[in-house]
PDB file of N, CA and C in Angstrom:
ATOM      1  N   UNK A   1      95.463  51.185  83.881  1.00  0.00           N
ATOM      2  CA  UNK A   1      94.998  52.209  84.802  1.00  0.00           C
ATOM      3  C   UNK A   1      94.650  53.495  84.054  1.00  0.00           C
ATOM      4  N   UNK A   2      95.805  53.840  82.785  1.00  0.00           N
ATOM      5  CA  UNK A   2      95.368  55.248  82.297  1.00  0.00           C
ATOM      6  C   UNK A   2      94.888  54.605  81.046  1.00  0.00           C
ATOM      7  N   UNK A   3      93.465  54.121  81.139  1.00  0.00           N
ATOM      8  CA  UNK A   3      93.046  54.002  79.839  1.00  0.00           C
ATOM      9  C   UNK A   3      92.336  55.427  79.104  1.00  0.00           C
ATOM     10  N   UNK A   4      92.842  55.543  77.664  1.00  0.00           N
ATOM     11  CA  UNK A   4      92.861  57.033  76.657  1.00  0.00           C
ATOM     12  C   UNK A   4      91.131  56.679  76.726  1.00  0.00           C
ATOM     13  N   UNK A   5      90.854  56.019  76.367  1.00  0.00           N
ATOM     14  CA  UNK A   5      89.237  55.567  76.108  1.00  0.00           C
ATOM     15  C   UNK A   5      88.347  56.131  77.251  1.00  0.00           C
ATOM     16  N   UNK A   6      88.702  56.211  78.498  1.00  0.00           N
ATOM     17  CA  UNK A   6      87.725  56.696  79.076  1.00  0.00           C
ATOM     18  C   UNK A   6      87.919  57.673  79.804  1.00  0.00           C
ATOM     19  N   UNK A   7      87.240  58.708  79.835  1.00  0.00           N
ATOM     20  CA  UNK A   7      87.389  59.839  79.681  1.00  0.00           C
ATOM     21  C   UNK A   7      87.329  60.552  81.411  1.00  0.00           C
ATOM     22  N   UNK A   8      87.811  61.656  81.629  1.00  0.00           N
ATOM     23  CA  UNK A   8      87.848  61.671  83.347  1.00  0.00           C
ATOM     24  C   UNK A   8      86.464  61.797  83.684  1.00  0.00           C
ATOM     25  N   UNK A   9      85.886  62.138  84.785  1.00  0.00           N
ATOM     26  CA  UNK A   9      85.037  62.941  85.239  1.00  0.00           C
ATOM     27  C   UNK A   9      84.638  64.240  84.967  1.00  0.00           C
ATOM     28  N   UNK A  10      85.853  64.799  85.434  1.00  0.00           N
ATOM     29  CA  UNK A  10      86.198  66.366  85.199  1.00  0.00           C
ATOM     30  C   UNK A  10      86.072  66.549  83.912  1.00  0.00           C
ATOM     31  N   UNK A  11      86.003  65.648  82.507  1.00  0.00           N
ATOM     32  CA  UNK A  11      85.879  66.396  81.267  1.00  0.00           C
ATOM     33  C   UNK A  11      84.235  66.303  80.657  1.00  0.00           C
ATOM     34  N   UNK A  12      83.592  65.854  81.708  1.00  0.00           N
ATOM     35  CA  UNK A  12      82.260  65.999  81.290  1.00  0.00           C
ATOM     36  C   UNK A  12      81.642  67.419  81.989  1.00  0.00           C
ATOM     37  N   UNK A  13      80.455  68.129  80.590  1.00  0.00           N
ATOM     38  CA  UNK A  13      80.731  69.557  81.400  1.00  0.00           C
ATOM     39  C   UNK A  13      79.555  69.064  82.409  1.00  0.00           C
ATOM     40  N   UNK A  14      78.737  68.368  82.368  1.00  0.00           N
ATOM     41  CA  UNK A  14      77.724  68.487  83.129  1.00  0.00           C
ATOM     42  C   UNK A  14      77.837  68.197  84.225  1.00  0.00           C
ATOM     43  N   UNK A  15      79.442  67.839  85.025  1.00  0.00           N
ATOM     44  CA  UNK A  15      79.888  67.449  86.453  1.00  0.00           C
ATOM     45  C   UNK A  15      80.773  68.548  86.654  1.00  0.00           C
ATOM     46  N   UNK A  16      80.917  69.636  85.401  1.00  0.00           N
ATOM     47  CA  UNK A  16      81.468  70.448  85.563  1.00  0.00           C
ATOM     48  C   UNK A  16      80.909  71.718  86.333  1.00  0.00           C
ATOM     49  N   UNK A  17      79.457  71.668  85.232  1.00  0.00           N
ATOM     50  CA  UNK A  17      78.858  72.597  85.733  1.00  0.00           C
ATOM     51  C   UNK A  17      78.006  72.363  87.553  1.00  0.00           C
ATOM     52  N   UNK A  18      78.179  71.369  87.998  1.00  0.00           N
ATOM     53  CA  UNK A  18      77.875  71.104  89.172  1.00  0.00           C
ATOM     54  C   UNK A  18      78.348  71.075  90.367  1.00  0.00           C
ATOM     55  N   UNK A  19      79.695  71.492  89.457  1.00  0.00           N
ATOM     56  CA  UNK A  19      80.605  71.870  90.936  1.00  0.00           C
ATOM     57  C   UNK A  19      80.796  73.246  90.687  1.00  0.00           C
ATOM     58  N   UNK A  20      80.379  73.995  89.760  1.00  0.00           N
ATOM     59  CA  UNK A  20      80.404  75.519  90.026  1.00  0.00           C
ATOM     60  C   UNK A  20      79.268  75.444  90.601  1.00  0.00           C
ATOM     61  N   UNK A  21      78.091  75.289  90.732  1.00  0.00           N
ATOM     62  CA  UNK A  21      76.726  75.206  91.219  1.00  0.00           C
ATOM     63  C   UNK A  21      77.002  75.308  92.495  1.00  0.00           C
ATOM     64  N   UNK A  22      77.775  74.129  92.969  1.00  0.00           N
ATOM     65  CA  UNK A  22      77.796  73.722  94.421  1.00  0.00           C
ATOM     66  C   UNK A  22      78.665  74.507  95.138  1.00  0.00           C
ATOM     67  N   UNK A  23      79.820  75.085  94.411  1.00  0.00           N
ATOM     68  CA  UNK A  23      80.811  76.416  95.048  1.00  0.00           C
ATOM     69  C   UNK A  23      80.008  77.436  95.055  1.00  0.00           C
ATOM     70  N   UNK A  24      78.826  77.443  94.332  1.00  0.00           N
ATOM     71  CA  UNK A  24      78.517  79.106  94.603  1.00  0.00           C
ATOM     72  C   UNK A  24      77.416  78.809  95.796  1.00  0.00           C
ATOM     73  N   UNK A  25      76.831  77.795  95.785  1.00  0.00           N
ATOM     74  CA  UNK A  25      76.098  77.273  97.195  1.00  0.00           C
ATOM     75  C   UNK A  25      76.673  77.537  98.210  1.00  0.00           C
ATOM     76  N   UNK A  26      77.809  77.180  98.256  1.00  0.00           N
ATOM     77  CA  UNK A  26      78.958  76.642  99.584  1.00  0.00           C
ATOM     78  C   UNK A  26      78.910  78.653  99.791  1.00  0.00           C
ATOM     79  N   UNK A  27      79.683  79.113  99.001  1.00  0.00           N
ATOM     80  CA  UNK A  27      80.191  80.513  99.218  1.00  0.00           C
ATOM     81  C   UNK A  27      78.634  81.624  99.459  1.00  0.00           C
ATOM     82  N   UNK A  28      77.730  81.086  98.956  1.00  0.00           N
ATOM     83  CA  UNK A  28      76.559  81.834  99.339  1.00  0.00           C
ATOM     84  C   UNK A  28      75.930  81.483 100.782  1.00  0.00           C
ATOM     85  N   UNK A  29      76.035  80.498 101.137  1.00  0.00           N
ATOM     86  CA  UNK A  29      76.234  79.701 102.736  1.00  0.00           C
ATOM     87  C   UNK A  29      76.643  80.493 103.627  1.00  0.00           C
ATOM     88  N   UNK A  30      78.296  80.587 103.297  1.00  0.00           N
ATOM     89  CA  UNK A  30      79.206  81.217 103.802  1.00  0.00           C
ATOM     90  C   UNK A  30      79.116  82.597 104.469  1.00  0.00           C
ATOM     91  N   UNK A  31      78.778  83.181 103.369  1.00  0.00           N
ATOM     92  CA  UNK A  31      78.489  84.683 103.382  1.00  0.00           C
ATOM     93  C   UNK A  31      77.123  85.014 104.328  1.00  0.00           C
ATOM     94  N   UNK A  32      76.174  84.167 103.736  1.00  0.00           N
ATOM     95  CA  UNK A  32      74.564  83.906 104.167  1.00  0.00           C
ATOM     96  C   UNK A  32      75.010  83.675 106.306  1.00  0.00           C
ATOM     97  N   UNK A  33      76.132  83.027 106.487  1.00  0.00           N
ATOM     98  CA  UNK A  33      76.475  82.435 108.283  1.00  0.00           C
ATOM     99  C   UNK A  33      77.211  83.480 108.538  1.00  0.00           C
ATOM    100  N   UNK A  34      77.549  84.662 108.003  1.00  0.00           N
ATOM    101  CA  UNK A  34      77.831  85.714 108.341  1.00  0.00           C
ATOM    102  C   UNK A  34      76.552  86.422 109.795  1.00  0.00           C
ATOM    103  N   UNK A  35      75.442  86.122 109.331  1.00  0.00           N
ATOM    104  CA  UNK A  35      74.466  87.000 109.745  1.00  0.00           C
ATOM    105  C   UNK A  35      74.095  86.351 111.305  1.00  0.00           C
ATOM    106  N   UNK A  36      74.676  84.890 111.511  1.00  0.00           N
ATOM    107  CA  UNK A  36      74.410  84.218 112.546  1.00  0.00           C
ATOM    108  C   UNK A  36      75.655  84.593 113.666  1.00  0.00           C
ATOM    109  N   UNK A  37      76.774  84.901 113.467  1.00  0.00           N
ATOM    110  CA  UNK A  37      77.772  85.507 114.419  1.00  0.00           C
ATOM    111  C   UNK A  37      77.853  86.616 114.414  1.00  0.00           C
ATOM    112  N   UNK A  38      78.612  86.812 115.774  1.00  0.00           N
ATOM    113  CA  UNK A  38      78.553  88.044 116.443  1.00  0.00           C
ATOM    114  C   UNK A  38      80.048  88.776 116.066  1.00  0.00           C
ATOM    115  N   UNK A  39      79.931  89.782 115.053  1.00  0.00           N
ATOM    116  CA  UNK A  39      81.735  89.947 114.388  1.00  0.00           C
ATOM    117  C   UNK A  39      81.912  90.972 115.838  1.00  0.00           C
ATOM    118  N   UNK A  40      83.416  91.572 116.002  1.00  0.00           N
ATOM    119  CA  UNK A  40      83.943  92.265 116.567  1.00  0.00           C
ATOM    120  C   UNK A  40      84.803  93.084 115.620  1.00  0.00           C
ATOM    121  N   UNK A  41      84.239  93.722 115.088  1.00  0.00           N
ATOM    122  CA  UNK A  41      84.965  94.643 113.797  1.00  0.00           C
ATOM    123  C   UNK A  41      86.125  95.759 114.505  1.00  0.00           C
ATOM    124  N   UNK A  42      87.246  95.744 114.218  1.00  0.00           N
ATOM    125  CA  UNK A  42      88.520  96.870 114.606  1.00  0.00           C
ATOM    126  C   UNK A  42      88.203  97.994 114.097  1.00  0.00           C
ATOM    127  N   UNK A  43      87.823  97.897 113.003  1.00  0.00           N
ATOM    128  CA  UNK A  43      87.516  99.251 111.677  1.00  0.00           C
ATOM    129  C   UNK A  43      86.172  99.118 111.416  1.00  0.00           C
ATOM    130  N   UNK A  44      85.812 100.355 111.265  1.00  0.00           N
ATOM    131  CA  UNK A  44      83.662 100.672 110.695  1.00  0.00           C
ATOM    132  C   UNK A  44      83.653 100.213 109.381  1.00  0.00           C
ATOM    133  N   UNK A  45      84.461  99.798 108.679  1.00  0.00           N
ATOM    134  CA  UNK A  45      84.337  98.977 106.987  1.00  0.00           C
ATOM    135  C   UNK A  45      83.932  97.268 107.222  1.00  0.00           C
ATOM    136  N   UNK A  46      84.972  96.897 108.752  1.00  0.00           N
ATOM    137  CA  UNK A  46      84.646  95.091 108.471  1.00  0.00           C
ATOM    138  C   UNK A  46      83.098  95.231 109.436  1.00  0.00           C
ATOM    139  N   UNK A  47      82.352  96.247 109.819  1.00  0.00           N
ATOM    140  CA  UNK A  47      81.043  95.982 109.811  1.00  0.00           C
ATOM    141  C   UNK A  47      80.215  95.555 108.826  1.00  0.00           C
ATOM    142  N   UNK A  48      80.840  96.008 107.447  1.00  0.00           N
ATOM    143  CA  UNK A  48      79.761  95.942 106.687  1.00  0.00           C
ATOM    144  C   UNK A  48      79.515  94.698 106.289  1.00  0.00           C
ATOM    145  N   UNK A  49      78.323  93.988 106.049  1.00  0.00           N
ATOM    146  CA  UNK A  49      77.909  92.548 105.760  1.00  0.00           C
ATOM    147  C   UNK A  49      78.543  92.038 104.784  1.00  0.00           C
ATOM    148  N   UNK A  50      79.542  91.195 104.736  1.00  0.00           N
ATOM    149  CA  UNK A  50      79.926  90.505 103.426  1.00  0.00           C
ATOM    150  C   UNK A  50      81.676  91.043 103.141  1.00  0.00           C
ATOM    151  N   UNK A  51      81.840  92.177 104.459  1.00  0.00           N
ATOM    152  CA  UNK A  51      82.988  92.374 104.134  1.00  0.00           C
ATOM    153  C   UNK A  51      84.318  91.246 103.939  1.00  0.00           C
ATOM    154  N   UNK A  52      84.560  90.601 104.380  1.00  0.00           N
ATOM    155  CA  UNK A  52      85.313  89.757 104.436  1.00  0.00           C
ATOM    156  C   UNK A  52      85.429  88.836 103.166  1.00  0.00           C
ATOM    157  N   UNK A  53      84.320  88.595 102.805  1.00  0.00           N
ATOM    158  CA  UNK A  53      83.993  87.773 101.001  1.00  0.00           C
ATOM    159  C   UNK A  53      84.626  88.372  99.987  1.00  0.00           C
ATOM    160  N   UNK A  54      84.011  89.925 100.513  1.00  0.00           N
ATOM    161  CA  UNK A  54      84.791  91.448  98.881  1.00  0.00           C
ATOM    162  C   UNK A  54      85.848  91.209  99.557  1.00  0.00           C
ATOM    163  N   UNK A  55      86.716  91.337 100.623  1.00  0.00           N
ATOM    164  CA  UNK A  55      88.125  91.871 100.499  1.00  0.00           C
ATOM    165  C   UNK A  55      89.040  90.829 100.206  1.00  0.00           C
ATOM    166  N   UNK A  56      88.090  89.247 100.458  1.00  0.00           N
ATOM    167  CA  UNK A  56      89.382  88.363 100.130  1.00  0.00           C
ATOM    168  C   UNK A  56      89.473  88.152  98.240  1.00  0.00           C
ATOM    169  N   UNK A  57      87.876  88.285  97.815  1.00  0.00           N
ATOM    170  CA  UNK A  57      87.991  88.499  96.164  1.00  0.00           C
ATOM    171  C   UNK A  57      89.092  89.612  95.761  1.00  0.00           C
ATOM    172  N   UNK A  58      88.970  91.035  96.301  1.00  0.00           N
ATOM    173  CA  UNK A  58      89.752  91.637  95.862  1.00  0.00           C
ATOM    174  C   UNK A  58      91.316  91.306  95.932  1.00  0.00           C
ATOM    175  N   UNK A  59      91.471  90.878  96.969  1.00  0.00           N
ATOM    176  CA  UNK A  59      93.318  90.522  97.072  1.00  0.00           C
ATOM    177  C   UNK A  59      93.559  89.691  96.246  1.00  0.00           C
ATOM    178  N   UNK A  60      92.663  88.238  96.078  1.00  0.00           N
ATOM    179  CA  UNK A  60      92.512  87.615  94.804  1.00  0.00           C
ATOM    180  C   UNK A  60      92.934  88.193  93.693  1.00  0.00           C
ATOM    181  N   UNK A  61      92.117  88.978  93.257  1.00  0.00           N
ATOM    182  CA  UNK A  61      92.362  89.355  92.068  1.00  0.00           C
ATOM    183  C   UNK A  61      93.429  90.400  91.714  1.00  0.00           C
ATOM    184  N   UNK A  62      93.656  91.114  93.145  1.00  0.00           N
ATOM    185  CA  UNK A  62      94.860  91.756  92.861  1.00  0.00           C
ATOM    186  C   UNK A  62      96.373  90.727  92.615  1.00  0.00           C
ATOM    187  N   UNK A  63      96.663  89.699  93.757  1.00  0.00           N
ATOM    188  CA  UNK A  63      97.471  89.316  93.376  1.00  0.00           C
ATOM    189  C   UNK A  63      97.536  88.488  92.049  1.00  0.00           C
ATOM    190  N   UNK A  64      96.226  88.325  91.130  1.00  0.00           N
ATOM    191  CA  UNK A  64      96.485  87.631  89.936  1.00  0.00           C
ATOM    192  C   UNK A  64      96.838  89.053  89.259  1.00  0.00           C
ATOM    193  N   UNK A  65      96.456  89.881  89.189  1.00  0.00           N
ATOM    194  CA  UNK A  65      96.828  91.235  88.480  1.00  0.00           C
ATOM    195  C   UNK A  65      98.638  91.081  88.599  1.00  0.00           C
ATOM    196  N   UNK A  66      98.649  91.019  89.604  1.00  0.00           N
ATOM    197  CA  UNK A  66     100.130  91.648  89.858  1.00  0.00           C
ATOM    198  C   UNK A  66     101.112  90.524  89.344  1.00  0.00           C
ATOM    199  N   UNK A  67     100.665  88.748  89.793  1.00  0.00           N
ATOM    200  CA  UNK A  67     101.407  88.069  88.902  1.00  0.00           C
ATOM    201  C   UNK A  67     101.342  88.308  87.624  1.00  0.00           C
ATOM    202  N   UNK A  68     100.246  88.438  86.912  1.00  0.00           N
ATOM    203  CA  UNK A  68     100.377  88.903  85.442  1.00  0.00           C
ATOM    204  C   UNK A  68     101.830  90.086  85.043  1.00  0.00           C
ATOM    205  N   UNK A  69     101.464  91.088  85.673  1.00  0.00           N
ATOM    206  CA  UNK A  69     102.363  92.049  85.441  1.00  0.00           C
ATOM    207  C   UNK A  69     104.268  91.552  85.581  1.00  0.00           C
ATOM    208  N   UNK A  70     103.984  90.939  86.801  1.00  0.00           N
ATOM    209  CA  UNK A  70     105.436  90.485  87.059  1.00  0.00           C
ATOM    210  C   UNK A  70     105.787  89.134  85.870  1.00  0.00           C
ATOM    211  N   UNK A  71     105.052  88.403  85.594  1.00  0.00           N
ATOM    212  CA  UNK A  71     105.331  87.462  84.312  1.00  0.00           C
ATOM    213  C   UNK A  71     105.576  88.105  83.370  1.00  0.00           C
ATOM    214  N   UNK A  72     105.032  89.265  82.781  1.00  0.00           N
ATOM    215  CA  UNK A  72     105.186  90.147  81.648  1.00  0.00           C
ATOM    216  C   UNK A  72     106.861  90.848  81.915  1.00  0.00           C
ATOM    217  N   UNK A  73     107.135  91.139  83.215  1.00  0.00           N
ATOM    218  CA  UNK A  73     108.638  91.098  83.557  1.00  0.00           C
ATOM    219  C   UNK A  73     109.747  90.369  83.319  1.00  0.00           C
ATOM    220  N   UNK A  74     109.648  88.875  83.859  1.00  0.00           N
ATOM    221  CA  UNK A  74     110.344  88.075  83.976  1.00  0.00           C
ATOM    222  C   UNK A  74     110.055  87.039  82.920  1.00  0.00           C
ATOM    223  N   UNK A  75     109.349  86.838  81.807  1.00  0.00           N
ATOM    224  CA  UNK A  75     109.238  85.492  81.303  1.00  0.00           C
ATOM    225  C   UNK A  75     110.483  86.063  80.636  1.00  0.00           C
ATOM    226  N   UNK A  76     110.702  84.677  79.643  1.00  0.00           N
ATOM    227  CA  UNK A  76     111.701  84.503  78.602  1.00  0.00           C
ATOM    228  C   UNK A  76     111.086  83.456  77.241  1.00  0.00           C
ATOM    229  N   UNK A  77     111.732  84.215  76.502  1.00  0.00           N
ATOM    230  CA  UNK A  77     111.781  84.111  75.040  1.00  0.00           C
ATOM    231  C   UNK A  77     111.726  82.444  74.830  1.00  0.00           C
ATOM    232  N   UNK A  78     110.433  82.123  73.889  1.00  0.00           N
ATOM    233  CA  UNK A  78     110.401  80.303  74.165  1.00  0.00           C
ATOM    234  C   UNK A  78     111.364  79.298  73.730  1.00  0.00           C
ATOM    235  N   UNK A  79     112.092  79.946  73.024  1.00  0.00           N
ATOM    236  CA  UNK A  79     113.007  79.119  72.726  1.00  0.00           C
ATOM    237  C   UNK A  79     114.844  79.201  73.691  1.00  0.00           C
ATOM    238  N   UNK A  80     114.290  80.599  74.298  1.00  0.00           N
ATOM    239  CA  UNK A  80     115.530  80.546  75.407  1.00  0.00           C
ATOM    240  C   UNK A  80     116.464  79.692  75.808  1.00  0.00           C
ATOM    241  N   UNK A  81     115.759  78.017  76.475  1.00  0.00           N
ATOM    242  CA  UNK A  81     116.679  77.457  76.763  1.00  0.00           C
ATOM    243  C   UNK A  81     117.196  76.456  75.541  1.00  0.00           C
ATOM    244  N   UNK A  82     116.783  76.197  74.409  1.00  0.00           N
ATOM    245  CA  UNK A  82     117.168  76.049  73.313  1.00  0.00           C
ATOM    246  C   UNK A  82     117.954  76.129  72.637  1.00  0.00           C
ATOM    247  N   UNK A  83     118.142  77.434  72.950  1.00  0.00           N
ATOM    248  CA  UNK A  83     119.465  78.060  71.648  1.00  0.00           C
ATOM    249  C   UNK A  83     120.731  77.093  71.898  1.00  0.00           C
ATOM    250  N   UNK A  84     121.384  77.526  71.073  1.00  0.00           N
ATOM    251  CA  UNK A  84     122.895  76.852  70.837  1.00  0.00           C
ATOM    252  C   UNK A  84     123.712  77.238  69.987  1.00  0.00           C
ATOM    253  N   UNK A  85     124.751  78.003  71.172  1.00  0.00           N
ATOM    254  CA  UNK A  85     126.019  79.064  70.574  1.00  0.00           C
ATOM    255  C   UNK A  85     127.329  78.405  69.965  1.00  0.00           C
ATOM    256  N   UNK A  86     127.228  76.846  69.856  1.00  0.00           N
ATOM    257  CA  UNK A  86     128.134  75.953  69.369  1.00  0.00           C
ATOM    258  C   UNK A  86     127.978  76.144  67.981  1.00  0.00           C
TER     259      UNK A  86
END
């Protein structure tokens, strides 16, 4: 079943690059069916076209920001569980 010889899908780039192709299709879609509903915005910011795309990128990237920071907190030393005080 796991033959080393043949190689996945996923490691060829040219099926690689076709599914970034097709995510940025999908998400340009997305954004693009914005213009066909009728929003009911709470706040004069989620009027703006596309709001919803920027604010979920931004939280995105904030919470990778912030895991970064908190890993830079909490990791440990690689040989940590290693040692041996015997």
């Amino acid at each position: 079943m796991n033959d080393p010889t043949h190689d996945h899908w996923l490691d060829r780039p040219a099926n690689v690059k076709r599914l970034w192709r097709g995510f940025l299709v999908v998400l340009v879609l997305t954004v693009a069916a914005e213009g066909l509903v009728h929003l009911h915005p709470h706040f004069e910011i989620e009027s703006v076209f596309g709001f919803n795309a920027w604010f979920g990128f931004g939280a995105c990237a904030a919470m990778i920001v912030v895991a970064k920071g908190l890993a830079l907190l909490l990791k440990r030393p690689d040989g940590y569980y290693g040692k041996s005080d015997d």
